[in-house]
Protein backbone atom coordinates (compact mmCIF):
# COMPACT_ATOMS: atom_id res chain seq x y z
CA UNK A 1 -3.20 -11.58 16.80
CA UNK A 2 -2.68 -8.99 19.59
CA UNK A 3 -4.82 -5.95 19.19
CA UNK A 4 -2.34 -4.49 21.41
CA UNK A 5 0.78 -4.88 18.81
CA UNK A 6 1.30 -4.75 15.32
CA UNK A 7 -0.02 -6.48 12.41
CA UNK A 8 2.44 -8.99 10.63
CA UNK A 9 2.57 -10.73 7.21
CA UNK A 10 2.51 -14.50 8.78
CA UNK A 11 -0.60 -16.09 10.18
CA UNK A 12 -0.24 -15.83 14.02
CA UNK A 13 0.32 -19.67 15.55
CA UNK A 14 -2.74 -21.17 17.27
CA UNK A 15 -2.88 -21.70 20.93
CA UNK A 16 -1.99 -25.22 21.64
CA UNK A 17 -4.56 -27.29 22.49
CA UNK A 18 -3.40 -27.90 26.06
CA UNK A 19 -3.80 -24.13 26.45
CA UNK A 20 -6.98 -24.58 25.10
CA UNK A 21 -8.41 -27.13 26.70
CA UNK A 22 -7.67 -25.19 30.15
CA UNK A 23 -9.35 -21.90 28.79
CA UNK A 24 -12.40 -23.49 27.68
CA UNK A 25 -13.67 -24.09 31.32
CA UNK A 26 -12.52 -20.41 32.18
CA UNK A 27 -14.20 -17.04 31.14
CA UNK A 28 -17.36 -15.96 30.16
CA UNK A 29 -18.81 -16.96 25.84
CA UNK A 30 -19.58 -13.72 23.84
CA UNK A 31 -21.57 -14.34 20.96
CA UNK A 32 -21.56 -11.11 18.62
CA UNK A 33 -23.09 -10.81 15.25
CA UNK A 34 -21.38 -9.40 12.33
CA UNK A 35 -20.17 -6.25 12.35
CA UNK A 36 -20.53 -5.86 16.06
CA UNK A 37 -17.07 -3.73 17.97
CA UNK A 38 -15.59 -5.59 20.51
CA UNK A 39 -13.56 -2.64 21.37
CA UNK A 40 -12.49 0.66 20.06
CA UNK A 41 -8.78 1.86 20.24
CA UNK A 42 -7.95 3.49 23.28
CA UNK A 43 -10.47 1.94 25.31
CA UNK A 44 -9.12 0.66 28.62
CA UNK A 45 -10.58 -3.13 30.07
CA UNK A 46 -7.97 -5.60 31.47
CA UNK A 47 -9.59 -8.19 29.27
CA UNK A 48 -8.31 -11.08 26.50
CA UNK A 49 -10.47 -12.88 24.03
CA UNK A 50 -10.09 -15.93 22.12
CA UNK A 51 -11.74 -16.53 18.75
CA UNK A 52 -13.70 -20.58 18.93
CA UNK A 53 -15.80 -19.62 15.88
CA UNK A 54 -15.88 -16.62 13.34
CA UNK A 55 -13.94 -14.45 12.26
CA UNK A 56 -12.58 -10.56 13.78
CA UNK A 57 -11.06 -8.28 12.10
CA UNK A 58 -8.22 -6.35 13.81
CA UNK A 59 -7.43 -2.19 12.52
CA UNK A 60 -5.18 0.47 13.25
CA UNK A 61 -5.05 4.22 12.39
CA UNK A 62 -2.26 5.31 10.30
CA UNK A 63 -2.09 2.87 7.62
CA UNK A 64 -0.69 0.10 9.79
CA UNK A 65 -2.28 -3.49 8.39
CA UNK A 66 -5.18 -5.15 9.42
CA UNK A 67 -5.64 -8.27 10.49
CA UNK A 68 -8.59 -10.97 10.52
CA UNK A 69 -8.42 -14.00 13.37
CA UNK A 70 -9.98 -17.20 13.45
CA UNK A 71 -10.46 -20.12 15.69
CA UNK A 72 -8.00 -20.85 18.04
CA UNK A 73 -6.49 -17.26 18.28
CA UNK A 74 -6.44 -14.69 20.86
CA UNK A 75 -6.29 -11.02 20.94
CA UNK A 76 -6.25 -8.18 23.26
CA UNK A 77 -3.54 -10.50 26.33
CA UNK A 78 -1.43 -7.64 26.36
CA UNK A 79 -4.26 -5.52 28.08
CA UNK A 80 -5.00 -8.44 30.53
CA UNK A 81 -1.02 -8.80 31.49
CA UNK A 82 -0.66 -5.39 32.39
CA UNK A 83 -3.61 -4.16 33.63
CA UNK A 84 -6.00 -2.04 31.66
CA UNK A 85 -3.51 -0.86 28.78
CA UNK A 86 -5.01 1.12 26.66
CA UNK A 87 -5.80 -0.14 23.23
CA UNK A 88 -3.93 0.41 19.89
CA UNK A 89 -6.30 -1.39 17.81
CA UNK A 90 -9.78 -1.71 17.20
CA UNK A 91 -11.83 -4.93 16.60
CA UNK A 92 -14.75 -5.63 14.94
CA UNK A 93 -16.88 -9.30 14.31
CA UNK A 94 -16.86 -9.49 10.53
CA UNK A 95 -18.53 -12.10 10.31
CA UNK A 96 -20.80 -14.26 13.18
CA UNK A 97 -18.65 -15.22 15.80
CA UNK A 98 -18.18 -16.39 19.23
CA UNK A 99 -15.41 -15.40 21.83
CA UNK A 100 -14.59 -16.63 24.81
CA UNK A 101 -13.62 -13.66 27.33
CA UNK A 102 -10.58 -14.06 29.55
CA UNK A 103 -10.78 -11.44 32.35
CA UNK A 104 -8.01 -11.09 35.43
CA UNK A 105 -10.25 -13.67 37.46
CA UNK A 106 -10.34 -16.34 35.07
CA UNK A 107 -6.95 -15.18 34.46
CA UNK A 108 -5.91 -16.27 37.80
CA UNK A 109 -7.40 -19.83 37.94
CA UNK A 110 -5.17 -20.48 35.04
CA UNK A 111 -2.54 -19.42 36.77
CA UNK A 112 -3.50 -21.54 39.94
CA UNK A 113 -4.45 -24.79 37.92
CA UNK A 114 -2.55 -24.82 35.02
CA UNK A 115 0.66 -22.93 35.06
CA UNK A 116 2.79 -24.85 32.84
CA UNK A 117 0.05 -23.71 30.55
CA UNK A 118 -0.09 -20.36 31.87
CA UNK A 119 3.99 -19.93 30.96
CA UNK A 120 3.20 -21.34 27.49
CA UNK A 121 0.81 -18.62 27.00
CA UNK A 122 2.91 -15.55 28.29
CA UNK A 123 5.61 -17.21 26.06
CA UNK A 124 3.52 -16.84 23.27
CA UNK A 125 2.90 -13.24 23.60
CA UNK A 126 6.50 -12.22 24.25
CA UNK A 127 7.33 -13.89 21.38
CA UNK A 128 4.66 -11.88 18.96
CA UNK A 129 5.70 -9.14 21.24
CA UNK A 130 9.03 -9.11 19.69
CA UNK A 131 7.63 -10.25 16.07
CA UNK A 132 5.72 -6.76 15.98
CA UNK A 133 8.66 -4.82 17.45
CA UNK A 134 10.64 -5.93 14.53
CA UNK A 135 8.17 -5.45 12.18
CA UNK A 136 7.56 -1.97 13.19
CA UNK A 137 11.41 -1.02 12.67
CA UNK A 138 11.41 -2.61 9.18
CA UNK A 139 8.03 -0.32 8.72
CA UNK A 140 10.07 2.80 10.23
CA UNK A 141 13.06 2.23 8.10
CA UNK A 142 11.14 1.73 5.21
CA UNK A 143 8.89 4.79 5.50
CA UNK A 144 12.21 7.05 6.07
CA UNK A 145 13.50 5.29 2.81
CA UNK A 146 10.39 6.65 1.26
CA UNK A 147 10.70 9.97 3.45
CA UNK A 148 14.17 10.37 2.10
CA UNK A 149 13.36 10.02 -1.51
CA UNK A 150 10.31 12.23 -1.46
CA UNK A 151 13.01 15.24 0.37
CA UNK A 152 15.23 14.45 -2.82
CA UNK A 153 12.13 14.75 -5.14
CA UNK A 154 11.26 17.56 -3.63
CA UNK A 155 14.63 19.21 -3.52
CA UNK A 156 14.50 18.35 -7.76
CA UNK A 157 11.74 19.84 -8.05
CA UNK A 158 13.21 23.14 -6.00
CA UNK A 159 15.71 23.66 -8.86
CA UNK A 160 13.39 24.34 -11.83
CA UNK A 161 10.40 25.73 -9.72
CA UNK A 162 10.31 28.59 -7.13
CA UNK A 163 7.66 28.20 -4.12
CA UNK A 164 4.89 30.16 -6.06
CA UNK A 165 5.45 27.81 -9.00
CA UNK A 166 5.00 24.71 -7.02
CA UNK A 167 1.91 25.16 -5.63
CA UNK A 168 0.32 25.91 -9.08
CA UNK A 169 2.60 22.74 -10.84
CA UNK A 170 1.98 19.99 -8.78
CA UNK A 171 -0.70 17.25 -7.44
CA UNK A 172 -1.92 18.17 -4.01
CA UNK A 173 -2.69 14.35 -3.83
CA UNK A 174 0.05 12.26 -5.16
CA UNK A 175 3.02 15.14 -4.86
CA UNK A 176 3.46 14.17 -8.88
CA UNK A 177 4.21 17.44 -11.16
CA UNK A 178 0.43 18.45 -12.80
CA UNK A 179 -0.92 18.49 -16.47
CA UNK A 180 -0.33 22.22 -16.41
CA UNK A 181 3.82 21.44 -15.30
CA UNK A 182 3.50 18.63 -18.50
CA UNK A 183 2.29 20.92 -20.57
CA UNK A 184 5.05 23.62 -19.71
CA UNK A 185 7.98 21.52 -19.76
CA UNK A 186 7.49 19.11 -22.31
CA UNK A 187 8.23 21.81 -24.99
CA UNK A 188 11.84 22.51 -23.70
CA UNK A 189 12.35 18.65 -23.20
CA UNK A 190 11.65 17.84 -26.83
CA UNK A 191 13.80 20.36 -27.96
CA UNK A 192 16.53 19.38 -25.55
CA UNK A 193 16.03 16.44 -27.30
CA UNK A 194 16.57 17.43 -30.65
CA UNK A 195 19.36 20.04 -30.23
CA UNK A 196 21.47 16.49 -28.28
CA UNK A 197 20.00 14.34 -30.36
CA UNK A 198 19.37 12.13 -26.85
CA UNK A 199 16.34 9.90 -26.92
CA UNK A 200 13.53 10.38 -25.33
CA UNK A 201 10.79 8.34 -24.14
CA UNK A 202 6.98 8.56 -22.72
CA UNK A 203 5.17 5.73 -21.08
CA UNK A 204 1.32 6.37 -19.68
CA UNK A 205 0.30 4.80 -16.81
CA UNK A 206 -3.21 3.39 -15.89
CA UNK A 207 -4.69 2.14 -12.71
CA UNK A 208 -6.81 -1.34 -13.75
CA UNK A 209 -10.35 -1.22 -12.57
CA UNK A 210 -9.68 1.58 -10.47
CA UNK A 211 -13.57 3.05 -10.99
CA UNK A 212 -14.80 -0.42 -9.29
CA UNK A 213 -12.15 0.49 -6.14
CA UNK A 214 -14.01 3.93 -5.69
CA UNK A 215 -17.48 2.20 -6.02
CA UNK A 216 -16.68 -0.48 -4.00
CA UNK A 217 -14.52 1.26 -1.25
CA UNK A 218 -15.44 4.72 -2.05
CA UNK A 219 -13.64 7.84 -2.96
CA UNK A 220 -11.21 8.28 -0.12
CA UNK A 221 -10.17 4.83 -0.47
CA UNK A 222 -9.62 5.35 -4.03
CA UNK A 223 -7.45 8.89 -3.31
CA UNK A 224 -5.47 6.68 -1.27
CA UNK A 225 -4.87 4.43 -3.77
CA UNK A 226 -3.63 7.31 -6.17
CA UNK A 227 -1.15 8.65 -3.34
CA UNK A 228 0.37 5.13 -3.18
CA UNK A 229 0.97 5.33 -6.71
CA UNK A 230 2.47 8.41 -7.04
CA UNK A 231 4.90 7.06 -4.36
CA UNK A 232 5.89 4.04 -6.08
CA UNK A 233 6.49 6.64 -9.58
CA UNK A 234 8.78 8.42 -7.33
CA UNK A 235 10.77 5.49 -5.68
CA UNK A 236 11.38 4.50 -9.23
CA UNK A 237 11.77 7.37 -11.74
CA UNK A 238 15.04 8.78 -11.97
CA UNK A 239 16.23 12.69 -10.83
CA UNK A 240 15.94 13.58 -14.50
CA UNK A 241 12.65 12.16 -15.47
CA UNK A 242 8.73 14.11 -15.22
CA UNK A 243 6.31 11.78 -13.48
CA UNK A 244 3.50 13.63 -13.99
CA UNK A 245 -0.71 12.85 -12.86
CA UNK A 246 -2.76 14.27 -15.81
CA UNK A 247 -6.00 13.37 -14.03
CA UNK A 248 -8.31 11.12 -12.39
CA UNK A 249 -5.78 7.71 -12.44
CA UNK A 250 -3.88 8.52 -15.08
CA UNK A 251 -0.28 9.09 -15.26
CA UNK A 252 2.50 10.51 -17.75
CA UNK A 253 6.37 10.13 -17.34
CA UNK A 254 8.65 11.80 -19.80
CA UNK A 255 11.70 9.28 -19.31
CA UNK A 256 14.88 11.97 -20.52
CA UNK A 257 18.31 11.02 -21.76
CA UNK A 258 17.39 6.95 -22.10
CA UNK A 259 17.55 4.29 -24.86
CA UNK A 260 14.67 1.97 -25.29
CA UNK A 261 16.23 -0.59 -23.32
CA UNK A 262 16.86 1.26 -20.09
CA UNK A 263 13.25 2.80 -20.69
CA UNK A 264 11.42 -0.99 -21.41
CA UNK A 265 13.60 -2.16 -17.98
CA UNK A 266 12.13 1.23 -15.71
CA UNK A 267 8.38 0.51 -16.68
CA UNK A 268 9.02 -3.47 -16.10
CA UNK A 269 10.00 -2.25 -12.48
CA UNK A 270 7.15 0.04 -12.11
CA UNK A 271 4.96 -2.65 -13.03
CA UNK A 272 6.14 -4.85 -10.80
CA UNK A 273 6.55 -2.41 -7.79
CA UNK A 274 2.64 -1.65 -8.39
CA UNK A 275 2.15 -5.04 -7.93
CA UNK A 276 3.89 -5.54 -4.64
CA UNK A 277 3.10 -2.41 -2.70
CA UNK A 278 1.30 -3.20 0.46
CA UNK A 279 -2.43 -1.08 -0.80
CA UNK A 280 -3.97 -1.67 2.55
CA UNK A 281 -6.33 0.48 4.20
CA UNK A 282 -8.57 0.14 7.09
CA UNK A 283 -11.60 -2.64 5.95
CA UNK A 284 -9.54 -3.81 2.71
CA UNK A 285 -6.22 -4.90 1.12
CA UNK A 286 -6.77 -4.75 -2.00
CA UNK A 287 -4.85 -6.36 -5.32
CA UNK A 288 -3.65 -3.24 -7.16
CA UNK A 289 -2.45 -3.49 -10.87
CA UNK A 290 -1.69 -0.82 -13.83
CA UNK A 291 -1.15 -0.88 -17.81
CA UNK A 292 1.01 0.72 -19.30
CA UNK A 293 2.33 2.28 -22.65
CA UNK A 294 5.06 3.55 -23.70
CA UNK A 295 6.86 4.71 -27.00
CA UNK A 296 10.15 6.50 -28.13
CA UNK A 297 10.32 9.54 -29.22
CA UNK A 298 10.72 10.54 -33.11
CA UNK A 299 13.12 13.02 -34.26
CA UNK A 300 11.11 16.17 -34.78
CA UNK A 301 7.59 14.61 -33.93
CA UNK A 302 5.41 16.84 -32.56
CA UNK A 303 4.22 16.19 -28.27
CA UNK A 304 0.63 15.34 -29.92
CA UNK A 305 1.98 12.83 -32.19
CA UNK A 306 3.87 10.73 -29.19
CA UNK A 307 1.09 11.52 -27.19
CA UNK A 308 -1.19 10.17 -29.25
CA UNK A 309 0.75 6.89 -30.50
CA UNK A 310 1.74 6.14 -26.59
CA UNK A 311 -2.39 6.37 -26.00
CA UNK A 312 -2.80 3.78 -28.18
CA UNK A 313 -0.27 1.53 -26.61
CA UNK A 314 -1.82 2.26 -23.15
CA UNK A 315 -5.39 1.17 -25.00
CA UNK A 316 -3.44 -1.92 -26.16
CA UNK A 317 -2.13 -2.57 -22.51
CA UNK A 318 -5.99 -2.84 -21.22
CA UNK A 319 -7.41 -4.71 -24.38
CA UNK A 320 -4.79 -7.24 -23.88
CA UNK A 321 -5.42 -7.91 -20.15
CA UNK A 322 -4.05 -5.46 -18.24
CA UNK A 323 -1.54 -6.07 -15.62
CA UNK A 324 1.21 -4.81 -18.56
CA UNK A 325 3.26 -2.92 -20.48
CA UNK A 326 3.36 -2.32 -24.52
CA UNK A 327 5.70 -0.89 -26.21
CA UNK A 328 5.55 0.27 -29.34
CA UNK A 329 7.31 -2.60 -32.07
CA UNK A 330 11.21 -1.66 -32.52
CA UNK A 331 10.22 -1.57 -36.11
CA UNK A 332 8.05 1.05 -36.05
CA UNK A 333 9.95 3.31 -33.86
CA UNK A 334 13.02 3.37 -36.40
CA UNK A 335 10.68 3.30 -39.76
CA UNK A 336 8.40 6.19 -38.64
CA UNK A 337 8.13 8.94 -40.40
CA UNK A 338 8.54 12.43 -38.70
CA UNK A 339 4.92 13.91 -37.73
């Protein structure tokens, strides 16, 4: 891993052991204890380091991944090539380690002794070079995907709210609509519903164990976690649904103008979207899940009533395991009396 590049999903290749074997007799050992910085970001040294035991733990600023390195994988060469570049990245022993440092002197016998071996390992950083360039324009495109659809959310919104009305009906955090925006458009929603005689649906969603990520990671981490989820309800609601955060991690969407189907097939992607969004922060990637429950709406049912039956689905959701959606049985929805 370069701590002067980007992060990427694969495990970085291992120097060769040629390579290796030439670097051992070069440098000076660094033996840190855990949780000791090797360097901070934007620190300027024209030094690389390879990992021959422990483990180090590579992190950049604005949610860009982290990475961890083991034996037999070097970090910081872009700072050594060029000459005191400054540093993107900060890295930290996690755990006890040794290092072997690789400074422009030591640099230089390589070059003088080896340099078939000295090719192989400026090769190997121009190729992770251009591994992290193209990662970081698949992260650009996908973060103007995702700047794109929040402008159209926001534009939505526009339409049934004036500037006053926005600040007092939505989520500072997430960028979701509010309880108080719920509770003042689900009454022309159900009637909507009625007067078309359109179906309606509600699901509720749920982060799992989310009260273990604030006590383990603490509360910023865990607001962080509820911003990511109120982007992945906006990537996959539609313009005419209300995804709405009623309060700590809980979350309403009034799904308009849908059948069950359509409505069971929108909280299967949510689910699964929740599942694959990259929750990384600095110090953690963490394994984020949600339940979820979700019912139809009954001709002439009151917003309690569905409330209150789509609760129950959500409790069913976490009894059950979590990591799910319930719906209420088909049954039920048809043979239901009105509330």
């Amino acid at each position: 891993m370069n701590a002067d590049g980007l992060g990427s999903h694969q495990q970085r290749s291992l120097l060769s052991k040629p390579v290796l074997d030439h670097l051992a007799g070069l440098g000076q050992v660094r033996r840190l204890a855990a949780g000791q910085t090797i360097f901070e970001q934007g620190s300027r040294d024209e030094t690389m380091y390879i990992v021959e035991s422990g483990t180090v733990e590579i992190s950049f600023n604005q949610g860009r991944e982290h990475k961890r390195l083991g034996p037999g994988e070097m970090f910081g060469e872009l700072a050594l090539i060029t000459g005191g570049h400054a540093r993107t990245a900060s890295a930290v022993a996690v755990a006890p380690s040794t290092l072997r440092e690789i400074d422009q002197r030591a640099f230089e016998a390589l070059l003088t002794t080896a340099p078939a071996e000295s090719v192989a390992l400026m090769r190997s950083t121009c190729a992770y070079l251009l591994e992290s360039e193209q990662e970081l324009i698949a992260s650009l495109r996908r973060r103007n995907r995702e700047l794109k659809q929040t402008l159209d959310y926001l534009r939505r919104t526009k339409e049934d709210l004036d500037i006053k009305e926005l600040l007092t009906r939505t989520d500072e955090l997430t960028g979701l609509y509010n309880r108080r925006c719920l509770n003042h458009r689900v009454g022309p929603l159900l009637e909507e519903a009625r007067l078309k005689g359109a179906d309606l649906a509600l699901i509720l969603v749920d982060i799992d164990g989310f009260k273990q990520v604030n006590d383990r990671y603490g509360h910023h981490s865990g607001d962080i976690v509820l911003s990511k989820l109120g982007a992945v309800l906006r990537t996959q609601v539609r313009g005419t649904d209300l995804p709405c955060r009623i309060g700590g991690d809980e979350f309403a969407v009034l799904l308009a103008e849908i059948d069950r189907s359509a409505a069971r097939a929108l909280t299967a992607r949510i689910l699964d979207a929740v599942r694959t969004y990259p929750f990384d922060m600095v110090g953690a990637s963490l394994q984020i899940t949600c339940s979820i429950g979700g019912a139809m709406y009954h001709a002439d049912e009151t917003w309690e009533c569905l409330y209150q039956r789509t609760d129950q689905l959500l409790y069913k959701a976490k009894q059950s395991g979590r990591d799910r959606v319930v719906w209420e049985p088909e049954s039920e929805q048809r043979d239901a009396p009105p509330a």
